[in-house]
N, C-alpha and C. Protein backbone atom coordinates (compact mmCIF):
# COMPACT_ATOMS: atom_id res chain seq x y z
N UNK A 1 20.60 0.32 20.62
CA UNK A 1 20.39 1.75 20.61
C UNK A 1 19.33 2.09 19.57
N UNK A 2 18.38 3.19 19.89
CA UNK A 2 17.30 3.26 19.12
C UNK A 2 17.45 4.74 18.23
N UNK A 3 17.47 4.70 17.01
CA UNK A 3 18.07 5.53 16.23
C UNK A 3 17.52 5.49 14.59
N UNK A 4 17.07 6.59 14.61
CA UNK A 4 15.98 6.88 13.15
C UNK A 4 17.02 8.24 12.12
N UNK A 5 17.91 7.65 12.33
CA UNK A 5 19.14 8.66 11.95
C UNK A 5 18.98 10.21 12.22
N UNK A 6 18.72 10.81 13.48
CA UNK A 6 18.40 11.95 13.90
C UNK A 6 17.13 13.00 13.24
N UNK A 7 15.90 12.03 12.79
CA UNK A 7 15.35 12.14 12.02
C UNK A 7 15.13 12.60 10.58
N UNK A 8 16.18 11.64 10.67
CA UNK A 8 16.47 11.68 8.72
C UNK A 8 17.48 12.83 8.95
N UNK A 9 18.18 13.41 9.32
CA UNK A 9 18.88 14.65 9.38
C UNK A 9 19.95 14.14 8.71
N UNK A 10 21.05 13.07 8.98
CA UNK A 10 22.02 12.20 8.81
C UNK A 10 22.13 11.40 7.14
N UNK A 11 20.94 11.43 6.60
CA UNK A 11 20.72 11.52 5.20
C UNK A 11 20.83 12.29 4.08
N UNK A 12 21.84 12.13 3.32
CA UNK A 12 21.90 13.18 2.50
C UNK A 12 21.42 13.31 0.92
N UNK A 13 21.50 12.30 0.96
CA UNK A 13 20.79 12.29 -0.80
C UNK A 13 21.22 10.63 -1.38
N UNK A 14 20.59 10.08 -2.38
CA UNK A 14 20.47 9.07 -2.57
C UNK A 14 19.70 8.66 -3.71
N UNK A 15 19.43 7.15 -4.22
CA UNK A 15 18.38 6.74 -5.41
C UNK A 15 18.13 5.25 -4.45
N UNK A 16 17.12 5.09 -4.81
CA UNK A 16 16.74 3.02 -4.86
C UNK A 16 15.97 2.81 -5.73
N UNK A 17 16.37 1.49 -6.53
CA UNK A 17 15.85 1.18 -7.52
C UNK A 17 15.26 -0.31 -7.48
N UNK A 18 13.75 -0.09 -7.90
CA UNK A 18 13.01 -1.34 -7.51
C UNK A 18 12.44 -1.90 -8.87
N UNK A 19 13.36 -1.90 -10.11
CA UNK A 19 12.57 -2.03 -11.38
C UNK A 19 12.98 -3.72 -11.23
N UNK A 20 13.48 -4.40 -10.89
CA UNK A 20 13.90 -5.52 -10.60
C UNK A 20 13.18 -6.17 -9.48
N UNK A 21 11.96 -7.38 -10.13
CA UNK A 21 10.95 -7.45 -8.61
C UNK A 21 11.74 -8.47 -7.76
N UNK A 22 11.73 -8.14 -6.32
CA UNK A 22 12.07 -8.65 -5.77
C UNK A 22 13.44 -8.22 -5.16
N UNK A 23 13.86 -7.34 -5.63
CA UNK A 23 15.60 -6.57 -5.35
C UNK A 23 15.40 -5.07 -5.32
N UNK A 24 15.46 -4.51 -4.66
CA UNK A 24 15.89 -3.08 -4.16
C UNK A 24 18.00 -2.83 -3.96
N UNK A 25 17.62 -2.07 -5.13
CA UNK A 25 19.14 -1.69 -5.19
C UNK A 25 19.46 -0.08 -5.53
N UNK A 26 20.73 0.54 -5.05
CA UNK A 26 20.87 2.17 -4.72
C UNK A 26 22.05 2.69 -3.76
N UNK A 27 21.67 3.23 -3.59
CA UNK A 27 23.28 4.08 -3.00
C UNK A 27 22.49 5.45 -2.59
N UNK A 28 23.18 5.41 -0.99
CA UNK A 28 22.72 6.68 -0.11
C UNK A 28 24.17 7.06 0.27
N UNK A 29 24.08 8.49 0.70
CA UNK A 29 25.05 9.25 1.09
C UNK A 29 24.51 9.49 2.82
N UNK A 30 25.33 9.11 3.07
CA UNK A 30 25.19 9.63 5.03
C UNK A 30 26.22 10.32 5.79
N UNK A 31 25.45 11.10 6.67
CA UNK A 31 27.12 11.83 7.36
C UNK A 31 27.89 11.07 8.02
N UNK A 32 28.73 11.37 7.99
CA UNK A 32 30.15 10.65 8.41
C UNK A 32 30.39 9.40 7.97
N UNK A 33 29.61 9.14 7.12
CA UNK A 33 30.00 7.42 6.44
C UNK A 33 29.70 7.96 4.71
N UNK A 34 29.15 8.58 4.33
CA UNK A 34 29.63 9.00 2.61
C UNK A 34 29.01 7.89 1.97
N UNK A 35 29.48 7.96 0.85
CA UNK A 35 28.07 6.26 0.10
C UNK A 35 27.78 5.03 0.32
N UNK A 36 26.92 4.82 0.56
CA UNK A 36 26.36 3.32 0.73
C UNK A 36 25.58 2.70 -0.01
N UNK A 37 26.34 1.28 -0.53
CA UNK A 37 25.50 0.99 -1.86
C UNK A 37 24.35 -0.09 -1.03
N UNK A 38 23.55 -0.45 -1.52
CA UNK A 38 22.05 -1.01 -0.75
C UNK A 38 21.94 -1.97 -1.97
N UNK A 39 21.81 -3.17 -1.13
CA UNK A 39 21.33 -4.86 -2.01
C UNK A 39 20.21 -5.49 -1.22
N UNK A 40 19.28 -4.73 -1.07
CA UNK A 40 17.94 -5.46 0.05
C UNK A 40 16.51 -6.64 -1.17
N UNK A 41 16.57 -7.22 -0.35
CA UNK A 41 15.32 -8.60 -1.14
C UNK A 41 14.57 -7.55 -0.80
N UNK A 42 13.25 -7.73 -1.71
CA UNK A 42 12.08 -7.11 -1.36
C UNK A 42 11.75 -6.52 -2.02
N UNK A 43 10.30 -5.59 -2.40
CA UNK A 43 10.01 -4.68 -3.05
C UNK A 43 9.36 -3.24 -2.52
N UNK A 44 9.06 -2.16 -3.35
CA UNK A 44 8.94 -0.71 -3.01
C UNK A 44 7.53 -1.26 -2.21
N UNK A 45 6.24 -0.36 -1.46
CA UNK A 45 5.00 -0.86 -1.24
C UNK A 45 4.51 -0.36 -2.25
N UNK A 46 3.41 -0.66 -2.82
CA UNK A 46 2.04 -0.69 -4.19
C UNK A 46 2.41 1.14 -3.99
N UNK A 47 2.56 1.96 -3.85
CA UNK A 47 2.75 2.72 -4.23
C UNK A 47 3.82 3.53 -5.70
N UNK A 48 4.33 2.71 -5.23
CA UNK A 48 6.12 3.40 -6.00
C UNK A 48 6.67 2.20 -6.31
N UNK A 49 5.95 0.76 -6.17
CA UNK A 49 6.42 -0.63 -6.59
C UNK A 49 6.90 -0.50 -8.19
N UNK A 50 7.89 -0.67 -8.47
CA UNK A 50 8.59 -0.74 -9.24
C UNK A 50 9.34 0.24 -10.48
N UNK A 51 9.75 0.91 -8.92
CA UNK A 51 9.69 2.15 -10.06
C UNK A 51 11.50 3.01 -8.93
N UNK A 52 11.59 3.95 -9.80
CA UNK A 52 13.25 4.29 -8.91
C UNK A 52 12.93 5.75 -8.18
N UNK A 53 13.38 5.72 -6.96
CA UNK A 53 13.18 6.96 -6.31
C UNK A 53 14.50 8.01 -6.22
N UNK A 54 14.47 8.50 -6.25
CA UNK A 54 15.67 9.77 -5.94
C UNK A 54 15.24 10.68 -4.33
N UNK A 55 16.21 10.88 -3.87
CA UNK A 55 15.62 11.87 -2.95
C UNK A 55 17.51 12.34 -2.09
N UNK A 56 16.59 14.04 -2.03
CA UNK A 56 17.42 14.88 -1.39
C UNK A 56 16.70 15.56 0.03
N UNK A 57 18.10 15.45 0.72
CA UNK A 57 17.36 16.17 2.00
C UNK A 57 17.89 17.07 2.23
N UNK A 58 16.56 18.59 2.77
CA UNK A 58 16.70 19.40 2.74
C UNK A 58 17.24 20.02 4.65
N UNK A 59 16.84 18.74 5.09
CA UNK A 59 17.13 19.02 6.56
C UNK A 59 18.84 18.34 7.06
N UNK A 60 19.33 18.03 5.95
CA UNK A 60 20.75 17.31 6.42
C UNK A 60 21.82 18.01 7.21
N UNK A 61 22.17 17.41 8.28
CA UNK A 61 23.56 18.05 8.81
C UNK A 61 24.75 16.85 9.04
N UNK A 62 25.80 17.54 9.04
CA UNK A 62 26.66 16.24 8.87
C UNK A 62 27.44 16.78 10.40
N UNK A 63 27.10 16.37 11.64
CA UNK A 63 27.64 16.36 12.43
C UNK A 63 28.16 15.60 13.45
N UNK A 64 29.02 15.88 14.63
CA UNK A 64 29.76 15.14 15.23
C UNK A 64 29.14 13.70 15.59
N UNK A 65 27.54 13.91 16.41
CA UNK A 65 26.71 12.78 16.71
C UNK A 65 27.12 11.48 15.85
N UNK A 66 26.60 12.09 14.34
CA UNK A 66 26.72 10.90 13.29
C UNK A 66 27.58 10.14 13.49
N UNK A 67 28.86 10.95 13.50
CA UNK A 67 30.25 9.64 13.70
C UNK A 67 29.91 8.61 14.64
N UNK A 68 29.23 8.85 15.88
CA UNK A 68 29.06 7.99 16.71
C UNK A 68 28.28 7.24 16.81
N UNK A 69 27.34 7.50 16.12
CA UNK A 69 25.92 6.55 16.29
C UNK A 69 26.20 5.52 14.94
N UNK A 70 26.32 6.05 13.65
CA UNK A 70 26.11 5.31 12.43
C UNK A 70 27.91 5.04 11.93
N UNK A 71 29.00 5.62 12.53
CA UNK A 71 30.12 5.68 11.96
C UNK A 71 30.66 4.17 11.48
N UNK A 72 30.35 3.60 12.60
CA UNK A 72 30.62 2.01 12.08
C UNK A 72 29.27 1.29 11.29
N UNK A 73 28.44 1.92 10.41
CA UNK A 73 27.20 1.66 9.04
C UNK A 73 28.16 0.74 8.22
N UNK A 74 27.58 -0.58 8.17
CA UNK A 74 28.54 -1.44 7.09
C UNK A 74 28.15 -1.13 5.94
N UNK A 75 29.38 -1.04 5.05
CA UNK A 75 29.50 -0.66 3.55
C UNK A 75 29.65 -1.61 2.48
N UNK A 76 28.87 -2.31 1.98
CA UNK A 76 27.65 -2.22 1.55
C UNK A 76 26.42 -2.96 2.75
N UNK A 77 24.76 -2.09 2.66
CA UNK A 77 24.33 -2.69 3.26
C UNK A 77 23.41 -3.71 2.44
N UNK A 78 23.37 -4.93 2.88
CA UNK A 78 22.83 -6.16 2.44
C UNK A 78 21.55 -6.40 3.43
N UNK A 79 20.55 -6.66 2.62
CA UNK A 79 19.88 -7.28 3.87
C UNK A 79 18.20 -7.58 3.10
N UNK A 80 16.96 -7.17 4.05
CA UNK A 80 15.94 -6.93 3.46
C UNK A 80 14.94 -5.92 4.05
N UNK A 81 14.24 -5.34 2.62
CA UNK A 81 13.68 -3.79 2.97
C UNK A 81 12.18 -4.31 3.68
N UNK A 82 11.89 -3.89 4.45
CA UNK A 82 10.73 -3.53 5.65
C UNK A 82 9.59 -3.14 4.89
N UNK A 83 10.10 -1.53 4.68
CA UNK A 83 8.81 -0.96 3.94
C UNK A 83 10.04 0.39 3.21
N UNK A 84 9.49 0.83 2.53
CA UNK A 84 9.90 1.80 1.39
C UNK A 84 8.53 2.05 0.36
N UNK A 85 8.29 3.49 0.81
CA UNK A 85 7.36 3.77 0.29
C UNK A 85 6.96 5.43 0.33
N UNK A 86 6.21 6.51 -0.23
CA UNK A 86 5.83 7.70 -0.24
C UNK A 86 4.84 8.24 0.78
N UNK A 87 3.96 6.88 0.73
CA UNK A 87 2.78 7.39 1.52
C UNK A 87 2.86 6.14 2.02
N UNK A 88 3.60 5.76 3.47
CA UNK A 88 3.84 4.60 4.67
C UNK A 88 2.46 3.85 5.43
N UNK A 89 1.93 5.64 5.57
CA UNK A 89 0.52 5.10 6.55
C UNK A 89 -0.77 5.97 6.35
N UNK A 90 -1.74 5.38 5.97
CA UNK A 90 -2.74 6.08 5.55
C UNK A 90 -3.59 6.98 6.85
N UNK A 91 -3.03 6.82 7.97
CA UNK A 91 -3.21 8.16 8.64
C UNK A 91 -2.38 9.44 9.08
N UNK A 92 -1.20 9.00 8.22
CA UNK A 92 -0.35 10.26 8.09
C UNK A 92 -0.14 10.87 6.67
N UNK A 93 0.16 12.07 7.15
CA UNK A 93 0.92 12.67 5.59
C UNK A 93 1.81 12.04 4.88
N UNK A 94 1.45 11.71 3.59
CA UNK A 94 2.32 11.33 2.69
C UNK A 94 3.92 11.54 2.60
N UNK A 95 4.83 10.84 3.05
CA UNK A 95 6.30 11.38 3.03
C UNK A 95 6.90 9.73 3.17
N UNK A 96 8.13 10.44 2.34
CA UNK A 96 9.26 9.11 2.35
C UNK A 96 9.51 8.28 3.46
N UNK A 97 9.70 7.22 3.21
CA UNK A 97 9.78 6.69 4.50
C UNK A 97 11.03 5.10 4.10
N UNK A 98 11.75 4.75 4.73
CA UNK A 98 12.83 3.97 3.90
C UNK A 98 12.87 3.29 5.25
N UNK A 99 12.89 1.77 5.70
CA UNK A 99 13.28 0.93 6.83
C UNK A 99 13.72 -0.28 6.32
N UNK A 100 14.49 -1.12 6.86
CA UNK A 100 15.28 -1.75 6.21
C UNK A 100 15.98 -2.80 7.71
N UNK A 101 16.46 -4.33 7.14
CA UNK A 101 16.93 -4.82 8.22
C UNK A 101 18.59 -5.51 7.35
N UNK A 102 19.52 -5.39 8.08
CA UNK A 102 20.76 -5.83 7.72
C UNK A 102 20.45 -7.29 7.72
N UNK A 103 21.72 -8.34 7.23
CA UNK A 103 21.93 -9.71 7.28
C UNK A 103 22.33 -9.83 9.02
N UNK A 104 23.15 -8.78 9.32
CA UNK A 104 22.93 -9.04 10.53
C UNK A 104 22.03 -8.78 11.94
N UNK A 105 20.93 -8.48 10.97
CA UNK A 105 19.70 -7.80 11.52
C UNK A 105 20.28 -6.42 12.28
N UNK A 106 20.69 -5.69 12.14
CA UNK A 106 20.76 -4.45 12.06
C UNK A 106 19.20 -3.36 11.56
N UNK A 107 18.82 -2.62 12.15
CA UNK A 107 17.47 -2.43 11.89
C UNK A 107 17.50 -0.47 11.47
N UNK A 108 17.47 -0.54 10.49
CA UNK A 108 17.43 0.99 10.14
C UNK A 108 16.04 1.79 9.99
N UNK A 109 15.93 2.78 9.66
CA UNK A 109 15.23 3.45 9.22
C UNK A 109 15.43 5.16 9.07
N UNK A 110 14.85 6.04 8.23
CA UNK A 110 14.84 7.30 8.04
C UNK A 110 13.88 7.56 6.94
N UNK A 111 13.11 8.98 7.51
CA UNK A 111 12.47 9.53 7.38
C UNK A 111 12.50 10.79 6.41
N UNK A 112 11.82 11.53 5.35
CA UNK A 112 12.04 12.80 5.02
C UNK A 112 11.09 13.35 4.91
N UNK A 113 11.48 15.08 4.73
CA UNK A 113 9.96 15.85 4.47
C UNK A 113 9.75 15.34 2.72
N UNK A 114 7.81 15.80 2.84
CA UNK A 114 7.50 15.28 1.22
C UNK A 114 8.04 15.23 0.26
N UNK A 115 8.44 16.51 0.24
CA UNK A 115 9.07 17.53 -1.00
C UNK A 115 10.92 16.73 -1.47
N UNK A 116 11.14 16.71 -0.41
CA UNK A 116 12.51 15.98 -0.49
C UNK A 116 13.06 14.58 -1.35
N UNK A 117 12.07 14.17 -1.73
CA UNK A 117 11.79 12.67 -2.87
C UNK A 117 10.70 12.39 -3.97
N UNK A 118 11.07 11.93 -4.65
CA UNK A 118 10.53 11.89 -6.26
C UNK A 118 10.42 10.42 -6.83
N UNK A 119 9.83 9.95 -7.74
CA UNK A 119 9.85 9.04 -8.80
C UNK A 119 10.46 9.54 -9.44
N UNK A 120 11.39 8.61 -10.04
CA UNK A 120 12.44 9.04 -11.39
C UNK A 120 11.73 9.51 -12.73
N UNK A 121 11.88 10.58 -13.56
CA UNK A 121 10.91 10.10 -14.57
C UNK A 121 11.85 9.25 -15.57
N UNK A 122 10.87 8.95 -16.94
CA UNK A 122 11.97 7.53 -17.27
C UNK A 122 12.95 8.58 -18.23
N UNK A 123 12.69 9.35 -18.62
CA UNK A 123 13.71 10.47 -19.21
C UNK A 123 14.82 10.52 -18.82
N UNK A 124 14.82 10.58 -17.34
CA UNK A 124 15.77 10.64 -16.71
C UNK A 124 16.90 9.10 -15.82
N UNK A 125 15.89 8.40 -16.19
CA UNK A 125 16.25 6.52 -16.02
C UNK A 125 18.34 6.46 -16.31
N UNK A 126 18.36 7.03 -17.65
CA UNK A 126 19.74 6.61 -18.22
C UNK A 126 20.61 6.69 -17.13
N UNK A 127 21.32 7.88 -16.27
CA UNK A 127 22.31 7.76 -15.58
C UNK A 127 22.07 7.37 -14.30
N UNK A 128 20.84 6.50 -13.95
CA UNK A 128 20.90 5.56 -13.05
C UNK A 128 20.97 4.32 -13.28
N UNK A 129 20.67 3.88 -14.39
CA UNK A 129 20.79 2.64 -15.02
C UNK A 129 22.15 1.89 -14.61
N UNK A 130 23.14 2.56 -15.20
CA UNK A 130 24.14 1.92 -15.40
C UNK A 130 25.03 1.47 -14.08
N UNK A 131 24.25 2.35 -12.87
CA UNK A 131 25.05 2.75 -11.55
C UNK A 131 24.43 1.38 -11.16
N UNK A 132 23.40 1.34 -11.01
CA UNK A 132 22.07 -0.04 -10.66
C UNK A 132 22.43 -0.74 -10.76
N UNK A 133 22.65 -1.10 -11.94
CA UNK A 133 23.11 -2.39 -13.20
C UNK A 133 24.36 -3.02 -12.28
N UNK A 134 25.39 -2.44 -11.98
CA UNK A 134 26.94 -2.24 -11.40
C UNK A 134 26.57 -2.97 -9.99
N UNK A 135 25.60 -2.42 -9.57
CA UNK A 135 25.15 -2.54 -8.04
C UNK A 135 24.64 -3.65 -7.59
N UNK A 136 23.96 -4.09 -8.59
CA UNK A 136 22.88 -5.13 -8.43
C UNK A 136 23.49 -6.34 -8.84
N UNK A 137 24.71 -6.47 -9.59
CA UNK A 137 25.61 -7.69 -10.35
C UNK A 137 26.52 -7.68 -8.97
N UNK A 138 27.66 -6.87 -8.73
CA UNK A 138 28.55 -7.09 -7.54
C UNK A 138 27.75 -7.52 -6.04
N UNK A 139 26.86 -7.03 -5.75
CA UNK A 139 26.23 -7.60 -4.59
C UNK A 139 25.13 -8.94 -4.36
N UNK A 140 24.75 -9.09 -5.33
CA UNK A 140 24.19 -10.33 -5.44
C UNK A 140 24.51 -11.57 -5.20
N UNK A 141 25.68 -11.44 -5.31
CA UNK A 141 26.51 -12.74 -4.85
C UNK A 141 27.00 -12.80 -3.19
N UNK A 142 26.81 -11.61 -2.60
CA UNK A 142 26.92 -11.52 -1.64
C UNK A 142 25.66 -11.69 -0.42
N UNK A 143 24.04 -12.15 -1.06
CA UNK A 143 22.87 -11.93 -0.71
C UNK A 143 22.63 -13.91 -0.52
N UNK A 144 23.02 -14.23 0.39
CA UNK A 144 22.75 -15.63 1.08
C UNK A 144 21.29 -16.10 0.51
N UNK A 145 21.41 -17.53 0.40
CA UNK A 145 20.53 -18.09 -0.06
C UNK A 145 19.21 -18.08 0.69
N UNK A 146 19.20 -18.24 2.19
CA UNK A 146 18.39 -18.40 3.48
C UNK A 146 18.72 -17.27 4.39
N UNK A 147 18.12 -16.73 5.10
CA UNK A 147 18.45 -15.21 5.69
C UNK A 147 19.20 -16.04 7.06
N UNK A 148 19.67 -15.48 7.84
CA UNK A 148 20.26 -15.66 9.22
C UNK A 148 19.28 -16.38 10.65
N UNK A 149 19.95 -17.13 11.12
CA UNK A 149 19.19 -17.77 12.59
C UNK A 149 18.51 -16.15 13.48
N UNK A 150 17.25 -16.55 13.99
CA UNK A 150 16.79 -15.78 14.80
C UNK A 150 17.61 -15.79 16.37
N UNK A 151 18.82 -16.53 16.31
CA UNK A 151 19.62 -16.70 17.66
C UNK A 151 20.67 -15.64 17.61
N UNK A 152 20.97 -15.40 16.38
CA UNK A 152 22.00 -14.08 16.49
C UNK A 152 20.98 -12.57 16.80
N UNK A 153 22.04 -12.05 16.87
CA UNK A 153 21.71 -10.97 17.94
C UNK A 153 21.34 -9.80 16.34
N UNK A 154 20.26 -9.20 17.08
CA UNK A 154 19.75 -7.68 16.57
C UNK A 154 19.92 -6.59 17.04
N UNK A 155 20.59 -5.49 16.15
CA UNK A 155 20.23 -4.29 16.97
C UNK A 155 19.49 -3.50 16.34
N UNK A 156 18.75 -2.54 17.23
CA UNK A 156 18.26 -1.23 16.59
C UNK A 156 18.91 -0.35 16.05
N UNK A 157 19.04 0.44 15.25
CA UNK A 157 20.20 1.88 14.78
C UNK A 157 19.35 2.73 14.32
C-alpha cells in the first residue's frame, strides 16, 4: 500500500537527532499510534548533517484513516534513513522531508510545510540531550550487524 502518511497530515510533532555520525535518533508522535522512538543508520543530507531538528505540524489531524493505514507502525522504528533533509530537491521549495526504510523494509515517508521545522539552536540542545542519549543506548543493541536478505518481503506505507 502506497502511503506518505496522508501527506504528512498523520504527523504530529517530533525531534531527530543526527549529532552522532552515522545514527539518526528521535521520537515522533503520530495519529493513532502516539510516540515513536527512531534508531535509523545513516545521516541528515549536507544540509542539516549533523545537527537536531524539531518539527511541528501545523496541518495534523488525528483521524479514523490513521488507525488503519499506520495503526499497526512498529514501536520502535529501527531501520535506515533514505534522505532527511530541509531542502530534498533543488527544484523544489525548500521543506522537510523525512523517508526512511524499516529492518523489515517497511518504507516510510512524510512530508511538511517549511515553516513547520527548525534546527535546534544549541541553547536549546539540553532537554533533548538526555531523551537522545536514552534512545540511542536502548536501541542500539537492537540495530543488526548486516541489514536483512533482499528475499524478504517490502512494503510501501
Amino acid at each position: 500500500m502506497a502511503q506518505k502518511f496522508g501527506n504528512g497530515r498523520w504527523v504530529h510533532e517530533g525531534f531527530l537527532d543526527n549529532r552522532v555520525e552515522g545514527t539518526i535518533v528521535g521520537r515522533v508522535v503520530f495519529a493513532a499510534v502516539g510516540p515513536v522512538e527512531f534508531y535509523l543508520k545513516g545521516d541528515f543530507k549536507p544540509d542539516i548533517a549533523g545537527e537536531v531538528i524539531q518539527f511541528r505540524n501545523s496541518r495534523f489531524e488525528d483521524d479514523d484513516t490513521a488507525v488503519q493505514v499506520i495503526g499497526d507502525m512498529e514501536n520502535p522504528q529501527i531501520g535506515t534513513a533514505y534522505v532527511i533533509s530541509l531542502d530534498p530537491h533543488p527544484n523544489l521549495v525548500p521543506h522537510p522531508y523525512v523517508e526512511w526504510f524499516t529492518l523489515r523494509k517497511d518504507h516510510y515517508r512524510f512530508e511538511l510545510n517549511p515553516e513547520d521545522a527548525w534546527i535546534v539552536p544549541t541553547a536549546e540542545l539540553d532537554s533533548i540531550d538526555q531523551e537522545s542519549r536514552k534512545i540511542r543506548e536502548t536501541l542500539a543493541v537492537q540495530m543488526p550487524e548486516r541489514p536483512r536478505s533482499d528475499d524478504e518481503d517490502s512494503q510501501w506505507v
